[in-house]
C-alpha atoms as a PDB file:
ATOM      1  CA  UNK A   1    -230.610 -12.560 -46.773  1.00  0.00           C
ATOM      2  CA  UNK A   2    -228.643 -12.163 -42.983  1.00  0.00           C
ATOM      3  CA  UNK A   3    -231.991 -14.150 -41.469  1.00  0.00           C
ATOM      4  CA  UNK A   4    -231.764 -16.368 -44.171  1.00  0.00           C
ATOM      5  CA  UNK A   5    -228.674 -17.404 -43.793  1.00  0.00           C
ATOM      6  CA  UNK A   6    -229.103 -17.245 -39.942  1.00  0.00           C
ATOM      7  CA  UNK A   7    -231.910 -20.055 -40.446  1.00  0.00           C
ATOM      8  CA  UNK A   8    -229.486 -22.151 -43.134  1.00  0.00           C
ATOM      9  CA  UNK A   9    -227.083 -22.088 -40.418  1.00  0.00           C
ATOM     10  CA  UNK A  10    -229.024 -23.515 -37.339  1.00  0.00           C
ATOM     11  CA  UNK A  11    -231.092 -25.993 -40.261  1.00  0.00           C
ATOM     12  CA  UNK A  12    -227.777 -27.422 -41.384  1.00  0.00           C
ATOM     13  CA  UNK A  13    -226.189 -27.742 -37.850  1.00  0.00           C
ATOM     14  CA  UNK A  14    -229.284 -29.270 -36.502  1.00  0.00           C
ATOM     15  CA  UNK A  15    -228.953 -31.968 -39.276  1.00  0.00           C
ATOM     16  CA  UNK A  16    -225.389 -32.089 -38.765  1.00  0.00           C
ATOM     17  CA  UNK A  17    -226.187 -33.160 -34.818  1.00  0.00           C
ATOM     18  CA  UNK A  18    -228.783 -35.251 -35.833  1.00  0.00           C
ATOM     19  CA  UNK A  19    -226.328 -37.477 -38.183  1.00  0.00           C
ATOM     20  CA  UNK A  20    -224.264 -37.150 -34.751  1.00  0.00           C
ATOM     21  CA  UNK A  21    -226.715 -38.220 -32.699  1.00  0.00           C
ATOM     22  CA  UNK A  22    -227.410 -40.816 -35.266  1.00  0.00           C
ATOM     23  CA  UNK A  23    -223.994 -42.617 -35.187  1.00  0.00           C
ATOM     24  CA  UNK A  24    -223.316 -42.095 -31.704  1.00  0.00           C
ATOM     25  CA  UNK A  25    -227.048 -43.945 -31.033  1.00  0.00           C
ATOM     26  CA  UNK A  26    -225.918 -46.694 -33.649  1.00  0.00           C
ATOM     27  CA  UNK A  27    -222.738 -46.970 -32.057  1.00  0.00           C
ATOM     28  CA  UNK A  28    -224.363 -47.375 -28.235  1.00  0.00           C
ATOM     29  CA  UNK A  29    -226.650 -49.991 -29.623  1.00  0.00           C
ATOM     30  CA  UNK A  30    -223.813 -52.078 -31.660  1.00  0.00           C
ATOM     31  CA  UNK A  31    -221.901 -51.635 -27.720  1.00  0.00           C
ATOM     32  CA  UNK A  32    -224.574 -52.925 -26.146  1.00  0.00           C
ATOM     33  CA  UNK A  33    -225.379 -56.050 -28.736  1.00  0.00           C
ATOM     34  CA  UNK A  34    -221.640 -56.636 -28.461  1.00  0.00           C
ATOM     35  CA  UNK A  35    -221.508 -56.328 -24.750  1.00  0.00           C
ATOM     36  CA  UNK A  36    -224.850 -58.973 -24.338  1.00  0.00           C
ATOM     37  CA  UNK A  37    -223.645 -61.083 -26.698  1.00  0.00           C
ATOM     38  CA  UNK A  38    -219.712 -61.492 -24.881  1.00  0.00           C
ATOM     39  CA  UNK A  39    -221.887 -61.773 -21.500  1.00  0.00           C
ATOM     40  CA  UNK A  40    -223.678 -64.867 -23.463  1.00  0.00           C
ATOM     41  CA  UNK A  41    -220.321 -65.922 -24.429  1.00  0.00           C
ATOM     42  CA  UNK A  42    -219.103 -65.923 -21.027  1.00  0.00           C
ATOM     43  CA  UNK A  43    -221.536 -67.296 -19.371  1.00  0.00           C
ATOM     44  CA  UNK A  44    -220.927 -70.813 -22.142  1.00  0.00           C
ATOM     45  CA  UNK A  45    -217.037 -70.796 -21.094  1.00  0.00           C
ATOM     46  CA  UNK A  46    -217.893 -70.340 -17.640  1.00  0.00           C
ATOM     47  CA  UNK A  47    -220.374 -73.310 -17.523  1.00  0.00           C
ATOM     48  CA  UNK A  48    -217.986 -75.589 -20.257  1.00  0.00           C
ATOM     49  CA  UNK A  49    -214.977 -74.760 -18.092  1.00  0.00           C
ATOM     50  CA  UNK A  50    -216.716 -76.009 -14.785  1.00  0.00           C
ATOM     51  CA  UNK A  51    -217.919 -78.955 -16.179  1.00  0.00           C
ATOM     52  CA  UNK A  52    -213.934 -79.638 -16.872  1.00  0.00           C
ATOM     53  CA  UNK A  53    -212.644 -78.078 -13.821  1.00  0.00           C
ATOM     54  CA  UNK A  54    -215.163 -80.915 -11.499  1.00  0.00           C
ATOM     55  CA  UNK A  55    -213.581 -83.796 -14.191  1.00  0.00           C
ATOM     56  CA  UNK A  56    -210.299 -82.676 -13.915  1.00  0.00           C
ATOM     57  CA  UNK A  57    -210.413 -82.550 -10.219  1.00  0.00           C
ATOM     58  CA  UNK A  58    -211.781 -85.933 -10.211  1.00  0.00           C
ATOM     59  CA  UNK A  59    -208.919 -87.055 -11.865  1.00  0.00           C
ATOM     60  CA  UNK A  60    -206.688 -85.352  -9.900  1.00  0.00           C
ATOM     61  CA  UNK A  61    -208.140 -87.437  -6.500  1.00  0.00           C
ATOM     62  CA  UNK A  62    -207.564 -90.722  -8.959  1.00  0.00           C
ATOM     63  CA  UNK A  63    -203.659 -89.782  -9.831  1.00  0.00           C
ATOM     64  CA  UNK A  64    -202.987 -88.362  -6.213  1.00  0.00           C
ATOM     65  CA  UNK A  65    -204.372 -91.995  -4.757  1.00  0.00           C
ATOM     66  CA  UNK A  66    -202.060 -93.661  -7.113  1.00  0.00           C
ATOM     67  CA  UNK A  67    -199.107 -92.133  -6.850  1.00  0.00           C
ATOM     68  CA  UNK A  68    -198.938 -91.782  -2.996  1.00  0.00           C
ATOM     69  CA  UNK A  69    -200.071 -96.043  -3.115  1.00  0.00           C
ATOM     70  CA  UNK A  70    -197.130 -96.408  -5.279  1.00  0.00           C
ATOM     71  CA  UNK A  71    -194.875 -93.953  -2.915  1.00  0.00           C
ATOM     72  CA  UNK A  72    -196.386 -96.155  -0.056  1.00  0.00           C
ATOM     73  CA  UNK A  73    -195.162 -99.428  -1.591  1.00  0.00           C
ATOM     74  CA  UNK A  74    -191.315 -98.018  -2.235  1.00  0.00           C
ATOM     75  CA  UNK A  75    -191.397 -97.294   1.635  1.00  0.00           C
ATOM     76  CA  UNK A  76    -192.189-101.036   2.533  1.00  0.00           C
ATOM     77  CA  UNK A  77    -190.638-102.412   0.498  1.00  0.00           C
ATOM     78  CA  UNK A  78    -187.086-100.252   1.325  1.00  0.00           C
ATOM     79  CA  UNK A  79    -188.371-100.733   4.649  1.00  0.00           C
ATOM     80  CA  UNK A  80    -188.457-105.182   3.946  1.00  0.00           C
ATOM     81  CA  UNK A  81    -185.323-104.713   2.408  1.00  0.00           C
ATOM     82  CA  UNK A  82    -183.850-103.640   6.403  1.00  0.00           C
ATOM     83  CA  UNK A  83    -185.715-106.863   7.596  1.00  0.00           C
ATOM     84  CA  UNK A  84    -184.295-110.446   8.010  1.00  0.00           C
ATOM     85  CA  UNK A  85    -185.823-112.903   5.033  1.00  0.00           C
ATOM     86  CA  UNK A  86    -187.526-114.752   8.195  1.00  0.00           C
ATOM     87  CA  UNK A  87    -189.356-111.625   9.515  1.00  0.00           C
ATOM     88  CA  UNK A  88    -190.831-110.465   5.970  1.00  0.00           C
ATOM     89  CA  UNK A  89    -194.252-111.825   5.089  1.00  0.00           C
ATOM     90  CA  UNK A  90    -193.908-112.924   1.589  1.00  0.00           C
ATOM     91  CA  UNK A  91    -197.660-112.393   0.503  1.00  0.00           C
ATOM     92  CA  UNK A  92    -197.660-108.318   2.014  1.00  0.00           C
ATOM     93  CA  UNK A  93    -193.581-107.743  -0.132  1.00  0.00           C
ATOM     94  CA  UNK A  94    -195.472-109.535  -3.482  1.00  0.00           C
ATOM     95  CA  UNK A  95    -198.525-107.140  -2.970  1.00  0.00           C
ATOM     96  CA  UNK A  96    -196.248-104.145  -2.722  1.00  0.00           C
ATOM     97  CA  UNK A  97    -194.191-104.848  -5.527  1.00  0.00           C
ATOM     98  CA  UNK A  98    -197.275-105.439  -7.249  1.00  0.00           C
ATOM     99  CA  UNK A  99    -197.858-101.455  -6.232  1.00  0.00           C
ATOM    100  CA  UNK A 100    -194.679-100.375  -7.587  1.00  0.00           C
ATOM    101  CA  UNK A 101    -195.874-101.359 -11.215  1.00  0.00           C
ATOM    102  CA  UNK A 102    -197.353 -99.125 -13.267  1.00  0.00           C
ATOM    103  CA  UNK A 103    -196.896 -95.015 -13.486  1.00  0.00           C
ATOM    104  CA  UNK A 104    -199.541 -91.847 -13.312  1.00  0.00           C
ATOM    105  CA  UNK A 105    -200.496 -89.762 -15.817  1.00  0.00           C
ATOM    106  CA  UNK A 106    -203.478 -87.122 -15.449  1.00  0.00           C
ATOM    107  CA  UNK A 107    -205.903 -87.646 -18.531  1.00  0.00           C
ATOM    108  CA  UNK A 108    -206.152 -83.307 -18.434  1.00  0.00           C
ATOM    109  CA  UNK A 109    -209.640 -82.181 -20.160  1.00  0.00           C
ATOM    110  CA  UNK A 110    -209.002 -78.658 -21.278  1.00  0.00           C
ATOM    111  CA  UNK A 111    -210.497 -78.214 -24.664  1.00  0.00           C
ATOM    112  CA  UNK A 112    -212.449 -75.142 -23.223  1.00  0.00           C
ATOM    113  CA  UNK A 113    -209.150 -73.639 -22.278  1.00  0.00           C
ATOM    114  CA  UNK A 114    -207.433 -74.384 -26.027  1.00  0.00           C
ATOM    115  CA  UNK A 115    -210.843 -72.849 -27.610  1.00  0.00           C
ATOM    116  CA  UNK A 116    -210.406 -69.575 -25.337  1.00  0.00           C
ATOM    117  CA  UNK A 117    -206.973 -69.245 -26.141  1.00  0.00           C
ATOM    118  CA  UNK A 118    -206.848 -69.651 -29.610  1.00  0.00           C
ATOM    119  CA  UNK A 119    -210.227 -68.213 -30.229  1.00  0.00           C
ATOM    120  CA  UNK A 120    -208.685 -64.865 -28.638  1.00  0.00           C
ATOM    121  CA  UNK A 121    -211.806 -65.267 -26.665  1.00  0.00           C
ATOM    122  CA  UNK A 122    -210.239 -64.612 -23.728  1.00  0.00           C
ATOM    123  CA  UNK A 123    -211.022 -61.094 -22.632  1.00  0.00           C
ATOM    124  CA  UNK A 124    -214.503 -62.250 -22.515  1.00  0.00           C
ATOM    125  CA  UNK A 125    -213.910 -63.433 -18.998  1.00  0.00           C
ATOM    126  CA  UNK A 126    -214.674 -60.268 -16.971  1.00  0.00           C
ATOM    127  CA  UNK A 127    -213.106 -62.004 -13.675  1.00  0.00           C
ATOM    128  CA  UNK A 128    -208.781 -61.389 -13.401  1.00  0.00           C
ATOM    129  CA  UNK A 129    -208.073 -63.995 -11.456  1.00  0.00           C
ATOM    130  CA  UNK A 130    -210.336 -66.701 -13.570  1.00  0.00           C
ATOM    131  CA  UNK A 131    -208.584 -64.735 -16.762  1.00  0.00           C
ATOM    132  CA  UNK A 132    -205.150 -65.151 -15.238  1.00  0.00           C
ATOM    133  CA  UNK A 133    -205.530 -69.262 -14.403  1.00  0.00           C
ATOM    134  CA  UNK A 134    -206.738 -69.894 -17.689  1.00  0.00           C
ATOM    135  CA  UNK A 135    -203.586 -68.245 -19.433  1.00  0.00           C
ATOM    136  CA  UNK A 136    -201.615 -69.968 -17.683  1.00  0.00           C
ATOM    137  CA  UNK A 137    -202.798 -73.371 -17.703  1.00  0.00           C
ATOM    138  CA  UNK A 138    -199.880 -74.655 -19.906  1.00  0.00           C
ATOM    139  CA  UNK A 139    -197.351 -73.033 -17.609  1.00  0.00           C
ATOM    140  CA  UNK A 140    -199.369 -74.627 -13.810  1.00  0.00           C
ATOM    141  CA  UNK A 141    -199.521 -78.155 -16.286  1.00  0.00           C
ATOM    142  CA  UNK A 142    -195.882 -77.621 -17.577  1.00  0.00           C
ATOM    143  CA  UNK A 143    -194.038 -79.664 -14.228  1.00  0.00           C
ATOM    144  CA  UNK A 144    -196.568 -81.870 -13.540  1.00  0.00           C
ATOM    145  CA  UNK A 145    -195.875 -83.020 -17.159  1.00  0.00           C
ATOM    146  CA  UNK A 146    -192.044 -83.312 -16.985  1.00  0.00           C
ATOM    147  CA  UNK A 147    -192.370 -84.893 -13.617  1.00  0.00           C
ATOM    148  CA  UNK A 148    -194.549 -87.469 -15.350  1.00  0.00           C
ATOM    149  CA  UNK A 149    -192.156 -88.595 -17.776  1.00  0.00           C
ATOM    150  CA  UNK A 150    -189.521 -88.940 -15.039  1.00  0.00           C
ATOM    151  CA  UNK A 151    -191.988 -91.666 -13.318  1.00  0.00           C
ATOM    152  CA  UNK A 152    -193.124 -92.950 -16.651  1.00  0.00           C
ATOM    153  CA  UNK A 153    -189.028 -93.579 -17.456  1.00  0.00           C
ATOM    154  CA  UNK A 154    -188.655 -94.671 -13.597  1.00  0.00           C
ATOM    155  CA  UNK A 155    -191.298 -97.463 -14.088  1.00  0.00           C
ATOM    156  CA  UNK A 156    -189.502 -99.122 -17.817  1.00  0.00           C
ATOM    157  CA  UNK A 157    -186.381 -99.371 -15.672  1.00  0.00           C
ATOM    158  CA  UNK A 158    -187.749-101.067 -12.904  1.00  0.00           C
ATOM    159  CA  UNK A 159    -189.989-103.095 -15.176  1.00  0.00           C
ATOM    160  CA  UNK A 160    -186.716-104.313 -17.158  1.00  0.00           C
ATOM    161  CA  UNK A 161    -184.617-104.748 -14.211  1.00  0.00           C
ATOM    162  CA  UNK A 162    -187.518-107.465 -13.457  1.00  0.00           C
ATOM    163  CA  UNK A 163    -187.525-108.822 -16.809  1.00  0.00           C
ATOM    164  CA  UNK A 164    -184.429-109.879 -15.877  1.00  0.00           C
ATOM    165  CA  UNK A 165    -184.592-111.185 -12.245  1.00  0.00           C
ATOM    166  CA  UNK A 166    -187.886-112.760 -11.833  1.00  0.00           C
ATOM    167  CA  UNK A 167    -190.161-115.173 -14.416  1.00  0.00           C
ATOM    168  CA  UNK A 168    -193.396-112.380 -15.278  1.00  0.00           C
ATOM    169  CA  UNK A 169    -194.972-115.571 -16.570  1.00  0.00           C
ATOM    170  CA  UNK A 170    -196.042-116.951 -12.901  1.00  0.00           C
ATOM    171  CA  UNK A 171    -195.780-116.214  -9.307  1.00  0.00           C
ATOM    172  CA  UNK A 172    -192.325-115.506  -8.445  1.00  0.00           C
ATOM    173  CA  UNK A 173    -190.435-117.619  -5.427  1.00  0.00           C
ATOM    174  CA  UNK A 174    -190.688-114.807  -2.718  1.00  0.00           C
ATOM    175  CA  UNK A 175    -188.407-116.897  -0.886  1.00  0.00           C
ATOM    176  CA  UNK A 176    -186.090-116.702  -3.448  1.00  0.00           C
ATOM    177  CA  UNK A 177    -187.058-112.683  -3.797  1.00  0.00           C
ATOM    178  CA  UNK A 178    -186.644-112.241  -0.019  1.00  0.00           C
ATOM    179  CA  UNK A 179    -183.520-114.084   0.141  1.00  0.00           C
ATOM    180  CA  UNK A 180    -181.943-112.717  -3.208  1.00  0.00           C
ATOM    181  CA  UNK A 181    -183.424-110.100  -4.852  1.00  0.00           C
ATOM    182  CA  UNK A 182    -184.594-107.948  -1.644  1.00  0.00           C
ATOM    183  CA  UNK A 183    -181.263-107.496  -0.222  1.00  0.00           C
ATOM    184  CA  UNK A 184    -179.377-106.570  -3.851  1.00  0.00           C
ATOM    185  CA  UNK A 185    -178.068-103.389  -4.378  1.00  0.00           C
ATOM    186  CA  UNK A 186    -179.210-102.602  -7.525  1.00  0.00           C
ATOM    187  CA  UNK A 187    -182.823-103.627  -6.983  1.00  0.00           C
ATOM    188  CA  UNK A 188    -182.885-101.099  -4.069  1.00  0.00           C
ATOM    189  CA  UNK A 189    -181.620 -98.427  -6.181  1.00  0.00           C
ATOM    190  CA  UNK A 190    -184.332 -99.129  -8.812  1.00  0.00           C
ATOM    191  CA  UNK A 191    -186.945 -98.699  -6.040  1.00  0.00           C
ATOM    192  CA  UNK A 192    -185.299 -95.718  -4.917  1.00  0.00           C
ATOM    193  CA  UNK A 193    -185.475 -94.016  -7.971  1.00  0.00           C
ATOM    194  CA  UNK A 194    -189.271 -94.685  -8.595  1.00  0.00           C
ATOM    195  CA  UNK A 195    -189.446 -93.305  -4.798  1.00  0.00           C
ATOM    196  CA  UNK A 196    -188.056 -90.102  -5.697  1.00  0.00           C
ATOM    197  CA  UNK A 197    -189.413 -89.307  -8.961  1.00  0.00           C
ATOM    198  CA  UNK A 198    -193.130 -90.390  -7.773  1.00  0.00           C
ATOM    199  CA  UNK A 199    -192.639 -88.395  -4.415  1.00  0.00           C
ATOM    200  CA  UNK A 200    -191.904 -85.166  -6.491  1.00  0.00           C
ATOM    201  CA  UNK A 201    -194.995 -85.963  -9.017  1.00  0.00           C
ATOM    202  CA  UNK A 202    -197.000 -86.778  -5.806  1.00  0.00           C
ATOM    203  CA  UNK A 203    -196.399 -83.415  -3.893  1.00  0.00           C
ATOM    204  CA  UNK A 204    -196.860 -81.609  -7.443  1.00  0.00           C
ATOM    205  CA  UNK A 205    -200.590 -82.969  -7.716  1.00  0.00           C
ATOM    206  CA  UNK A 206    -201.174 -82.201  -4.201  1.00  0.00           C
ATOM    207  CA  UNK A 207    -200.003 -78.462  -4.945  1.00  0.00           C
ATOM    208  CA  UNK A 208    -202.560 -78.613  -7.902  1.00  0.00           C
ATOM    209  CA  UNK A 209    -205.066 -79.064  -6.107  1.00  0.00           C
ATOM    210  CA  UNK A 210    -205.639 -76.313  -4.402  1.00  0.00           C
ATOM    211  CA  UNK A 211    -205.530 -73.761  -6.868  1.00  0.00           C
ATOM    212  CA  UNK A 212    -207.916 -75.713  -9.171  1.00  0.00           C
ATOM    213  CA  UNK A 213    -210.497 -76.312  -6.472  1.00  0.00           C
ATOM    214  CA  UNK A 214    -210.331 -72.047  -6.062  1.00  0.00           C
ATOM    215  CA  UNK A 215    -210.372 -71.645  -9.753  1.00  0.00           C
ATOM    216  CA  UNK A 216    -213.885 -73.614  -9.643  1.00  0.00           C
ATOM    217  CA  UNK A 217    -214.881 -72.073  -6.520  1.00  0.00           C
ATOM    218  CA  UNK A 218    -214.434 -68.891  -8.657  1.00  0.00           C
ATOM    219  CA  UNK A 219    -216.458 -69.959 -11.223  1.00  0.00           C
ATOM    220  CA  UNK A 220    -219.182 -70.832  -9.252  1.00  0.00           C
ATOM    221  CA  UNK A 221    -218.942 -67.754  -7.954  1.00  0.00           C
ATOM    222  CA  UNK A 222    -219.676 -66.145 -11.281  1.00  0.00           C
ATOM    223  CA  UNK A 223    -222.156 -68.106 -12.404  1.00  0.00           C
ATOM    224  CA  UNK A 224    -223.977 -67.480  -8.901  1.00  0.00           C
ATOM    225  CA  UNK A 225    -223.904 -64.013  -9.139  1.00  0.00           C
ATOM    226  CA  UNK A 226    -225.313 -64.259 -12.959  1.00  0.00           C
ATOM    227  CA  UNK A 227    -228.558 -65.649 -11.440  1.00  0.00           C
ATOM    228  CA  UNK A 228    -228.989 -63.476  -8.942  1.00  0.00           C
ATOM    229  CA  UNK A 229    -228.892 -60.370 -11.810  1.00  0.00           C
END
């Protein structure tokens, strides 16, 4: 009965540690199908959100080259403003007010970033610092975007201050502009404003740009390394 029970004992705890065995071989195997398939999952965010990182960037160059032309043409034309109405060239103050019109606004791509986030996708990304940029997209876009609305509201008060001081119909008199409107107060202080708002907007997508063009950098990194293993 003793070696009976002996042999019950080791039977039964060998089956027990085989049922072990079992799960934890199950479990290992459901790890590793979970692990390959985030790794797939990555490796689709990574290549989506370099594809918008490169447009993004190139939109960036675009808004950057617009808003420092438009900075450019509040300097010359503060700067014409300091001249006599005989020494400004009437042709080069029409094409820098024609600069001054208009406002910047970056056309962001970042549906890769808004599927990530409210997938709850994003501890997929294996790399911190890519992890970190993308959760805080909103937060890096948050100033650009308020300093965008202060140009956008700079630009409908210049634009009505024109409305009424020059026909938008035709070609204005720049003699008339250089000896009239040029000099007047309140038409400098319109260009100042759109000189300051689009000077802060300007040296915010200047700061952007660095820490996109390493965010992409990064990513290339990653993918890189993904086809070396």
């Amino acid at each position: 009965m003793e070696s009976r029970l002996i042999r019950y004992l080791f039977y039964a705890l060998g089956e027990i540690a085989l049922v072990v065995i079992g799960i934890l071989i199950a479990l290992y195997l459901d790890e590793q199908k979970d692990y390959r398939e985030d790794r797939r999952q990555e490796k689709v965010y990574l290549v989506e959100l370099q594809r918008d990182l490169e447009r993004n960037l190139e939109e960036l160059d675009r808004v950057i080259t617009k808003s420092g032309a438009i900075l450019a043409a509040c300097d010359s034309v503060i700067a014409y403003s300091q001249r006599t109405p005989e020494n400004v060239s009437g042709d080069s103050l029409l094409f820098y007010m024609e600069d001054l019109m208009g406002y910047t606004k970056h056309m962001t791509r970042q549906g890769t970033i808004e599927d990530l986030l409210g997938s709850g996708k994003l501890e997929v990304l294996q790399n911190d610092s890519i992890r970190r940029a993308v959760a805080t997209w909103d937060a890096d876009l948050k100033l650009s975007r308020e300093l965008e609305e202060d140009a956008k509201m700079a630009f409908q008060s210049y634009g009505e201050y024109l409305d009424l001081h020059l026909p938008m119909y035709k070609r204005p008199d720049m003699e008339m502009v250089k000896r009239e409107l040029l000099p007047e107060m309140r038409y400098l202080n319109q260009v100042t404003n759109r000189a300051i708002t689009i000077d802060y907007l300007h040296q915010t997508y200047l700061n952007m740009q660095p820490r996109w063009q390493g965010l992409l950098e990064a990513i290339n990194r990653e993918l890189q390394a993904d086809r070396l293993r």
